[in-house]
C-alpha atoms as a PDB file:
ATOM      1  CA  UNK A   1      96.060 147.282  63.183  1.00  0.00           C
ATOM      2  CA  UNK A   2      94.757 145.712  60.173  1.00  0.00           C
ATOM      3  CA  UNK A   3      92.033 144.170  59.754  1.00  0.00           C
ATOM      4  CA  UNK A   4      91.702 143.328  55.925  1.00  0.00           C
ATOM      5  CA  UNK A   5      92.072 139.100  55.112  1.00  0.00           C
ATOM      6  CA  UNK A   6      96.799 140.116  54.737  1.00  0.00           C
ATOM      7  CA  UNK A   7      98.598 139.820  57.988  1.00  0.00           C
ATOM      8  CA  UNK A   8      99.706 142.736  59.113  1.00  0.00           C
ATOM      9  CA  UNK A   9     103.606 143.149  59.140  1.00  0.00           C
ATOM     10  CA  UNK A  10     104.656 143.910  62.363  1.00  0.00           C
ATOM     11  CA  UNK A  11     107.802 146.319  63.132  1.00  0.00           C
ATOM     12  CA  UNK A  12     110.614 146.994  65.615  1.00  0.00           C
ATOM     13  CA  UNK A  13     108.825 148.013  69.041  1.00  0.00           C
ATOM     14  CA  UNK A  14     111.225 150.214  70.461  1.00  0.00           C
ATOM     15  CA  UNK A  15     109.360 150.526  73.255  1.00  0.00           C
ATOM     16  CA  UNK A  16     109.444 147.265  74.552  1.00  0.00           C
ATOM     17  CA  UNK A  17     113.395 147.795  76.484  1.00  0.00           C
ATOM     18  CA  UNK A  18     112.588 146.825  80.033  1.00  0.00           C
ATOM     19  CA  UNK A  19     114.222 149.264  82.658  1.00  0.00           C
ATOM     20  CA  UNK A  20     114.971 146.694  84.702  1.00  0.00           C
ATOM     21  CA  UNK A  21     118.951 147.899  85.064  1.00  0.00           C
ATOM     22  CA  UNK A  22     121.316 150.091  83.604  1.00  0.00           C
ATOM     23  CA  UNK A  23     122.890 146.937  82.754  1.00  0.00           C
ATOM     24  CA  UNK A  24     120.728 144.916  81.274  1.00  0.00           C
ATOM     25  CA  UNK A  25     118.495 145.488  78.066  1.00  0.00           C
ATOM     26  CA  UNK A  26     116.221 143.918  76.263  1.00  0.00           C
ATOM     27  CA  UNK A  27     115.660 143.630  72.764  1.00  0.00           C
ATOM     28  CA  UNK A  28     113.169 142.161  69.876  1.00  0.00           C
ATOM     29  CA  UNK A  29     114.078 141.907  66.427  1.00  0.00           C
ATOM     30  CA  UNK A  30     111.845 141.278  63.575  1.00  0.00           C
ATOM     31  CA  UNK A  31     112.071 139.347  60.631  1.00  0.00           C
ATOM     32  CA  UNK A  32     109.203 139.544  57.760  1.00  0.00           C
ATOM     33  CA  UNK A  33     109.039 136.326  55.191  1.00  0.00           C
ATOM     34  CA  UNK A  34     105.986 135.325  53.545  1.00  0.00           C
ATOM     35  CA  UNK A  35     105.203 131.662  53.492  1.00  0.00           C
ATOM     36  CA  UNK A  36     102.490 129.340  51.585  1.00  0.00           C
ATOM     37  CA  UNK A  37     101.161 127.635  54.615  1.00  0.00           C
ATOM     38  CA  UNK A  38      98.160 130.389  55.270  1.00  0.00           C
ATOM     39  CA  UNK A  39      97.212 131.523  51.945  1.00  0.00           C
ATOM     40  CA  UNK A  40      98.048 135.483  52.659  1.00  0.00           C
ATOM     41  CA  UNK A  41     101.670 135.505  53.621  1.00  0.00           C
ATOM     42  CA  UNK A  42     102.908 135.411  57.487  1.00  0.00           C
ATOM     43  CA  UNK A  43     105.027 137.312  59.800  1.00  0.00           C
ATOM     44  CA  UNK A  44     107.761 135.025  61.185  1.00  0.00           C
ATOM     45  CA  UNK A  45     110.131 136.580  63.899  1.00  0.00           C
ATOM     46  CA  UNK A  46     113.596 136.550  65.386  1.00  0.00           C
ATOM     47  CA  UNK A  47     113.575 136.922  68.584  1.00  0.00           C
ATOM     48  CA  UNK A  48     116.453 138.601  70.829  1.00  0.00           C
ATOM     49  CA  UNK A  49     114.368 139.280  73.668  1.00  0.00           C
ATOM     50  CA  UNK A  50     116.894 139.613  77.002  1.00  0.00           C
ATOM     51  CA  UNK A  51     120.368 139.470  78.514  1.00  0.00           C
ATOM     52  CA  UNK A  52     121.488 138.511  82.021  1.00  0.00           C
ATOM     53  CA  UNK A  53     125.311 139.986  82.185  1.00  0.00           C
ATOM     54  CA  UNK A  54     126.616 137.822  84.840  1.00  0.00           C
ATOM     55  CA  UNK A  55     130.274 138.398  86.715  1.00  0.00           C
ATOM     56  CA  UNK A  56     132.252 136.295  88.825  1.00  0.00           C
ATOM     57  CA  UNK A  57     133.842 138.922  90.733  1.00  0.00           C
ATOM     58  CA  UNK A  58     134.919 140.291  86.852  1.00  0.00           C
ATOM     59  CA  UNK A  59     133.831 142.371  84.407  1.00  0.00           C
ATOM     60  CA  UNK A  60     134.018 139.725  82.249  1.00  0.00           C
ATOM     61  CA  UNK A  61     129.906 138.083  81.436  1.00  0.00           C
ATOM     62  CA  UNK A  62     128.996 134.696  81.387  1.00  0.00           C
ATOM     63  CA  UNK A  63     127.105 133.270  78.050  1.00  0.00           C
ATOM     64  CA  UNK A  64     124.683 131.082  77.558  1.00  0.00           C
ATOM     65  CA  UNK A  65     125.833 128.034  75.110  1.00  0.00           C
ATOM     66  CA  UNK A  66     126.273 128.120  71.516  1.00  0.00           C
ATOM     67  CA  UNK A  67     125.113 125.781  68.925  1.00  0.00           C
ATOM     68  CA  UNK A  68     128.460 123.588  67.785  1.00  0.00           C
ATOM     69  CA  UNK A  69     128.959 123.412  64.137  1.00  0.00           C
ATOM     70  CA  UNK A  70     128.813 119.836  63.744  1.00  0.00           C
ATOM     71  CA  UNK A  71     124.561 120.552  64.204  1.00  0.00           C
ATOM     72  CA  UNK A  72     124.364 123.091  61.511  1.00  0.00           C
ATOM     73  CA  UNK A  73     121.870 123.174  58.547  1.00  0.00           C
ATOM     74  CA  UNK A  74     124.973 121.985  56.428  1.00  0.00           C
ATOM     75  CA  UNK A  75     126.047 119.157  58.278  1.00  0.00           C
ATOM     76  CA  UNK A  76     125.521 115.506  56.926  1.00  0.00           C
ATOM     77  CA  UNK A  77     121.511 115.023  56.611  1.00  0.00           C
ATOM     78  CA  UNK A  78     119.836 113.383  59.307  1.00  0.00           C
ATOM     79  CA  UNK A  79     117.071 110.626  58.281  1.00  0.00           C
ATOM     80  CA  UNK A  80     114.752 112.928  56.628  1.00  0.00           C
ATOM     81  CA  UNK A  81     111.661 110.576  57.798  1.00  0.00           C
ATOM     82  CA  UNK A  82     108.514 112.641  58.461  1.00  0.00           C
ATOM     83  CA  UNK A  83     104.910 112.043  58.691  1.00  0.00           C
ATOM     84  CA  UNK A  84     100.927 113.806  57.623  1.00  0.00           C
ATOM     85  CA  UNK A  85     100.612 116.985  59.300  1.00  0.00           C
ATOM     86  CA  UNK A  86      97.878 117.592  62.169  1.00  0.00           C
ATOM     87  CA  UNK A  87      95.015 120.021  61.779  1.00  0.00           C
ATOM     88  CA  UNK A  88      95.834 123.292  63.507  1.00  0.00           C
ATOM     89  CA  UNK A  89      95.494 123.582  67.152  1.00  0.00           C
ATOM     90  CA  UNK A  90      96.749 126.204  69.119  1.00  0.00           C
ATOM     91  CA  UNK A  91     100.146 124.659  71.129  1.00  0.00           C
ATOM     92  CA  UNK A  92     100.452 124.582  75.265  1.00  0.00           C
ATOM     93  CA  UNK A  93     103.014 123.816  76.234  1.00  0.00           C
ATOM     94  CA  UNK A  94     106.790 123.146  75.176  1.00  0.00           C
ATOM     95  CA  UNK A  95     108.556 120.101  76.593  1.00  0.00           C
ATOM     96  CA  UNK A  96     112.841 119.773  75.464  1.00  0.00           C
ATOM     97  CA  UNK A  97     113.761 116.691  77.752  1.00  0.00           C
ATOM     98  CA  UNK A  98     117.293 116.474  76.488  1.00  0.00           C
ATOM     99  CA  UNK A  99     117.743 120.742  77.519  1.00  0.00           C
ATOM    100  CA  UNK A 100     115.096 120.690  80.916  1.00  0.00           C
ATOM    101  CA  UNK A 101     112.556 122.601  78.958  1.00  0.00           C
ATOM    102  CA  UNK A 102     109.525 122.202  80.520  1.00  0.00           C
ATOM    103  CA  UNK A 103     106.942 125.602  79.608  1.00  0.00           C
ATOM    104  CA  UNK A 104     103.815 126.856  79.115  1.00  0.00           C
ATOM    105  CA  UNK A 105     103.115 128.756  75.765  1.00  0.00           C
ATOM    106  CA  UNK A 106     101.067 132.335  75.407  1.00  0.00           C
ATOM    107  CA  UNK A 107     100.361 132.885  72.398  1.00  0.00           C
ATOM    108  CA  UNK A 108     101.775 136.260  70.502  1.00  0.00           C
ATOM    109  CA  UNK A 109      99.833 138.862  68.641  1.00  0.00           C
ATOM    110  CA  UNK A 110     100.423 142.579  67.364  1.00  0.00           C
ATOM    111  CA  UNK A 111     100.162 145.766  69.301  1.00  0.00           C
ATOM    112  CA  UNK A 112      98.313 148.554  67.782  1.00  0.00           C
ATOM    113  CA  UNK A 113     101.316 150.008  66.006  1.00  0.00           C
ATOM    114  CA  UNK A 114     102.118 146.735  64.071  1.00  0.00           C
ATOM    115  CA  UNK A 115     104.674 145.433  66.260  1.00  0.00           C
ATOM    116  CA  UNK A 116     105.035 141.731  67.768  1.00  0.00           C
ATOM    117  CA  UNK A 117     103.882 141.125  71.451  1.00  0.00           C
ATOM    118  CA  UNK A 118     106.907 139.838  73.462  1.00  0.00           C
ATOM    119  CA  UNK A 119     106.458 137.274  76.675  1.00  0.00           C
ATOM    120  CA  UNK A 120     106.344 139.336  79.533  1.00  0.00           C
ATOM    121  CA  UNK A 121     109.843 139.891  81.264  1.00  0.00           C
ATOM    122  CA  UNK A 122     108.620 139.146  84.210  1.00  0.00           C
ATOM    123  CA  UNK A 123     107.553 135.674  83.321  1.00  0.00           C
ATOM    124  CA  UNK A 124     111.190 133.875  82.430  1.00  0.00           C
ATOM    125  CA  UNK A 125     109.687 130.763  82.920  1.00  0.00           C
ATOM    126  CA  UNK A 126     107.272 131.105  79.675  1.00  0.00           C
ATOM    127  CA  UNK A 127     107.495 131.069  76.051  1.00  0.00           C
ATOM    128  CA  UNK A 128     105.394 132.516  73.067  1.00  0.00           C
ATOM    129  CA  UNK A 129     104.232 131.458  70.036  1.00  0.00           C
ATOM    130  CA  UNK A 130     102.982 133.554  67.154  1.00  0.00           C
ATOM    131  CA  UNK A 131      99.544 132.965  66.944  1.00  0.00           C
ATOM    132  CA  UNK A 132      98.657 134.425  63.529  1.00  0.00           C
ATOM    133  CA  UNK A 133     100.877 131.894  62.066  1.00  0.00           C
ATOM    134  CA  UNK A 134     101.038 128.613  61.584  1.00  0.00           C
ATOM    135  CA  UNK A 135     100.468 125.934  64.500  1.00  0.00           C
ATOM    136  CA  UNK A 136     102.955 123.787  65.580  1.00  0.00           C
ATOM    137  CA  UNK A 137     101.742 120.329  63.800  1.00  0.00           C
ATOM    138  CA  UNK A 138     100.113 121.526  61.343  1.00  0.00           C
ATOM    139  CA  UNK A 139     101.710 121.894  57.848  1.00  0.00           C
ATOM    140  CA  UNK A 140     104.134 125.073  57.351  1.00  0.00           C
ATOM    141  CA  UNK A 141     106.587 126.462  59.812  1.00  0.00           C
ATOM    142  CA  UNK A 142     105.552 127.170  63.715  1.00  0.00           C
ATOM    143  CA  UNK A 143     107.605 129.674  64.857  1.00  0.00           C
ATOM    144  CA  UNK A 144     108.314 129.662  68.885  1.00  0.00           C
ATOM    145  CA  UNK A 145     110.192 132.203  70.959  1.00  0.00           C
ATOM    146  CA  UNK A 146     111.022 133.057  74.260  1.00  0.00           C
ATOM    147  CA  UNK A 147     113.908 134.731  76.421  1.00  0.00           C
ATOM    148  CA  UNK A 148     117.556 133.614  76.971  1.00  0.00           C
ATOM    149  CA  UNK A 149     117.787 135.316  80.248  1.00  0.00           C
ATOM    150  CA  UNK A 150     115.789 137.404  82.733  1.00  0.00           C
ATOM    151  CA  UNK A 151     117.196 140.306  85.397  1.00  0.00           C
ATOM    152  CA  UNK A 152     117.626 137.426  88.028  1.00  0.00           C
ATOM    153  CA  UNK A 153     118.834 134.264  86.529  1.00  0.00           C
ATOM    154  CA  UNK A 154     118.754 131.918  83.059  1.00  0.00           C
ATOM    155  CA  UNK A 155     115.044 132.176  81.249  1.00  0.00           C
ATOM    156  CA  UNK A 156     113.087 129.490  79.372  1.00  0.00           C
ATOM    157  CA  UNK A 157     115.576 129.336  76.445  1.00  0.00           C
ATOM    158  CA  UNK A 158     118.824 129.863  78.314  1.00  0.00           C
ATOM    159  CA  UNK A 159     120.328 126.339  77.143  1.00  0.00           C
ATOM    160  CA  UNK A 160     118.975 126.276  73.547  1.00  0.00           C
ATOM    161  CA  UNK A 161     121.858 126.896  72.116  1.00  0.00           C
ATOM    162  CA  UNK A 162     123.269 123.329  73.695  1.00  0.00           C
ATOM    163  CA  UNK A 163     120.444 121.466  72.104  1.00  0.00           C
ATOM    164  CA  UNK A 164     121.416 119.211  69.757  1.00  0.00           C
ATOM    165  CA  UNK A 165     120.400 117.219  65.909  1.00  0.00           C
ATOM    166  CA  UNK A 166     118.782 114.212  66.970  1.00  0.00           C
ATOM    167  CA  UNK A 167     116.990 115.861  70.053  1.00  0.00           C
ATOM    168  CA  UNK A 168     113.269 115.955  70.367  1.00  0.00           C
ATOM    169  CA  UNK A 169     110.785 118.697  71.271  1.00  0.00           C
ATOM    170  CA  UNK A 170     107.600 118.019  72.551  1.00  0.00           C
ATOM    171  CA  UNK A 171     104.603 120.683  71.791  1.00  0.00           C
ATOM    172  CA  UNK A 172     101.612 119.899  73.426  1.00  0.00           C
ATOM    173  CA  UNK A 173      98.157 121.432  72.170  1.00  0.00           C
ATOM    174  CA  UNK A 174      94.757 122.384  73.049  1.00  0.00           C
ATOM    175  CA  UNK A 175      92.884 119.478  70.889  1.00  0.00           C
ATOM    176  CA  UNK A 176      95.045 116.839  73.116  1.00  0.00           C
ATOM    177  CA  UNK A 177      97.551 116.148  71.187  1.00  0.00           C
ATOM    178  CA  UNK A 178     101.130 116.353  71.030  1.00  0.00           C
ATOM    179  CA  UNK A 179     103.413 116.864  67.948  1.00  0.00           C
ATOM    180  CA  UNK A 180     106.470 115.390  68.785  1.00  0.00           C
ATOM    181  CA  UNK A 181     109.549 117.051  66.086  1.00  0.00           C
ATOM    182  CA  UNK A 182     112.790 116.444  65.874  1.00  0.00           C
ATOM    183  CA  UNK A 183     116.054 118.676  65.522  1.00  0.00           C
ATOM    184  CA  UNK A 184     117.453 118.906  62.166  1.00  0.00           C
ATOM    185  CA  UNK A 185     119.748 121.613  62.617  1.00  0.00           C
ATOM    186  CA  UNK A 186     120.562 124.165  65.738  1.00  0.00           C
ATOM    187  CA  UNK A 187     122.536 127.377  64.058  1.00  0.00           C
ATOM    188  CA  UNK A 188     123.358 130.749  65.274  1.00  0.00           C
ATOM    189  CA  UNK A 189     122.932 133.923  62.928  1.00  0.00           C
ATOM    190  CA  UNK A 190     124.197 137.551  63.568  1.00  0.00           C
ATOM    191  CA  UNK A 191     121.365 139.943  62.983  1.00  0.00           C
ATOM    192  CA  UNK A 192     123.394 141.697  60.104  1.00  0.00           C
ATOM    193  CA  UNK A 193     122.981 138.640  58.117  1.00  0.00           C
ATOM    194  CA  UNK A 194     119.757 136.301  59.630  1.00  0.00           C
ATOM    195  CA  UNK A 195     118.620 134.278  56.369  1.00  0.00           C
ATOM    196  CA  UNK A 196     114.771 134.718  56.505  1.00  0.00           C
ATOM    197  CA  UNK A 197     114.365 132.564  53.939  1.00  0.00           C
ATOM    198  CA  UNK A 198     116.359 129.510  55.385  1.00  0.00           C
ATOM    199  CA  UNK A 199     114.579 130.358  58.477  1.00  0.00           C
ATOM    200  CA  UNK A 200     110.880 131.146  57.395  1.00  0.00           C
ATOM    201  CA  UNK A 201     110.293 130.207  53.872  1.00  0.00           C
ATOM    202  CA  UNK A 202     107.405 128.078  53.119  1.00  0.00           C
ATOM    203  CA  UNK A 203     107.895 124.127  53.554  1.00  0.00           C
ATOM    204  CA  UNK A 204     106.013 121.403  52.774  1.00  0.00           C
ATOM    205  CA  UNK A 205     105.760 119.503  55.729  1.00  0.00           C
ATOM    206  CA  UNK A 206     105.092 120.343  59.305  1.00  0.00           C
ATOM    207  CA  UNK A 207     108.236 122.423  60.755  1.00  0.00           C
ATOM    208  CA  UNK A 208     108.778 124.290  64.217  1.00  0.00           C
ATOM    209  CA  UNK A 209     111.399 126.877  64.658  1.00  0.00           C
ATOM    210  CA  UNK A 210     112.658 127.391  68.188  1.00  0.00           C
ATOM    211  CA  UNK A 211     114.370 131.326  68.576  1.00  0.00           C
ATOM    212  CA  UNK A 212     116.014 132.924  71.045  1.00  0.00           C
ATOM    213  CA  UNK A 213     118.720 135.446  71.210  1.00  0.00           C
ATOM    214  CA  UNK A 214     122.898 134.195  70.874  1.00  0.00           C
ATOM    215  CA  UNK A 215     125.654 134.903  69.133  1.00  0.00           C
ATOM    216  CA  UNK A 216     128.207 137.945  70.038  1.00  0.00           C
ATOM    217  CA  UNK A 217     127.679 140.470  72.909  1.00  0.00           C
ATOM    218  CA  UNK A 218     127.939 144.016  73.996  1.00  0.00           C
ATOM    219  CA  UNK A 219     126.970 145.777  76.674  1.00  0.00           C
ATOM    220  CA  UNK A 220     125.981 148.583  74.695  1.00  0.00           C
ATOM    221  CA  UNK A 221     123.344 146.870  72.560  1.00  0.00           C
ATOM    222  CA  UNK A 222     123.090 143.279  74.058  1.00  0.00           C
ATOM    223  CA  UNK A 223     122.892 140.210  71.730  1.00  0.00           C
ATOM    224  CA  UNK A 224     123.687 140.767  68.243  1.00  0.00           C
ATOM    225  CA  UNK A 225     121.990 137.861  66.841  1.00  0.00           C
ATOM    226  CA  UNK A 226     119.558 134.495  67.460  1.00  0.00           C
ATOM    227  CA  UNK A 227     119.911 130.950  67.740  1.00  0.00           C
ATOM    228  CA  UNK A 228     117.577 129.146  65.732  1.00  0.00           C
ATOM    229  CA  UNK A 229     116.355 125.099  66.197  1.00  0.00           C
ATOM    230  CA  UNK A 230     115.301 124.052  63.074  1.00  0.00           C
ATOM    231  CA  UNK A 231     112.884 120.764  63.304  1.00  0.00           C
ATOM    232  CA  UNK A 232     110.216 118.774  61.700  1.00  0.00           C
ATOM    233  CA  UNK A 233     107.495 116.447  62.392  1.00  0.00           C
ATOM    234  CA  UNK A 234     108.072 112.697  63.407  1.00  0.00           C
ATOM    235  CA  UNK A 235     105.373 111.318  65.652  1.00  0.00           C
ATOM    236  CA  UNK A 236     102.193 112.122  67.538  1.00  0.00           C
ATOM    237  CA  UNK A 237     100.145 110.877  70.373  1.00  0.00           C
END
């Protein structure tokens, strides 16, 4: 790992495919953009980190929701009211009333050959947060991600893709304080084509990004892209 004052870049870990079942795989997917929030350029990620292949008595799966277009980045613009970012402070917890959302946060680093720590598959009921990054509040774009599904059930992020513009998410921090931000957009992008710079380019207000994994499926290779929440920050207490 590096230690010099530029984040490291982290890779694909190929390694980190679960055996859980022949039938279900896990998968992370990385994304590099620099942005101007740190200074040295940060490592933002797209994360496609599970599937749960459910039947009914078919072959046929079950999948979790999908944004609707009418939330997408190029809808009409929502009141673009924001206020002063916080100082950083490492986040939580994540709270999405409208979507039952209710987690605790680890926070993410890199593994000794450059690639991006993943929430452990065990733990569906927890999200990450990449900690080298920027903090949720604090000016720049947070960047939170966690699984769809686990071997057993629905995970943290199961119904993200049913969130909607308008909705609120609730990130609680270590200094007491909670950045409250609210949806601005909800999209899902095939892997092929994810727009890092939509997604991760520098802003200059406080932002969060909320990723999971979406889009089509195969059994073969699981997900084959993300759904991303795109918000920004309203209120505080």
């Amino acid at each position: 790992m590096r230690t010099s004052g530029r984040h490291h870049h982290p890779r694909l870990n190929s390694h980190l495919t679960p055996r859980i079942h022949p039938r279900i795989r896990s998968r992370l997917s990385l994304r590099r953009r620099p942005t101007g929030a740190r200074g040295g350029g940060l490592v933002a990620l797209a994360a496609c980190i599970g599937i749960w292949l459910v039947t009914s008595g078919s072959a046929e799966p079950v999948h979790p929701p999908q944004p609707s277009p009418a939330d997408a980045m190029t809808a009409k613009p929502l009141d673009p009211r924001h206020i002063a970012p916080l100082p950083s402070s490492p986040p939580t917890r994540i709270r999405i009333p409208s979507i039952r959302v209710d987690a605790p946060l680890t926070g993410l680093g890199l593994v000794a050959d450059g690639s991006l720590e993943v929430p452990p598959p065990a733990r569906r009921d927890l999200a990450g947060w990449y900690r080298d990054g920027t903090t949720p509040g604090a000016t720049g774009t947070a960047v939170i991600a966690g699984h769809v599904d686990h071997a057993t059930g629905p995970a943290v992020f199961y119904r993200l893709g049913s969130l909607r513009r308008g909705a609120t998410i609730e990130v609680a921090r270590a200094d007491g304080r909670t950045a409250v931000f609210t949806v601005h957009a909800v999209a899902v992008y095939d892997a092929t084509a994810f727009p890092d710079r939509l997604v991760y380019g520098p802003v200059p207000r406080a932002e969060l990004r909320v990723i999971t994994c979406g889009g089509g499926f195969s059994p073969r290779t699981g997900y084959q892209g993300n759904v991303v929440v795109f918000a920004h920050l309203t209120s505080t207490y």
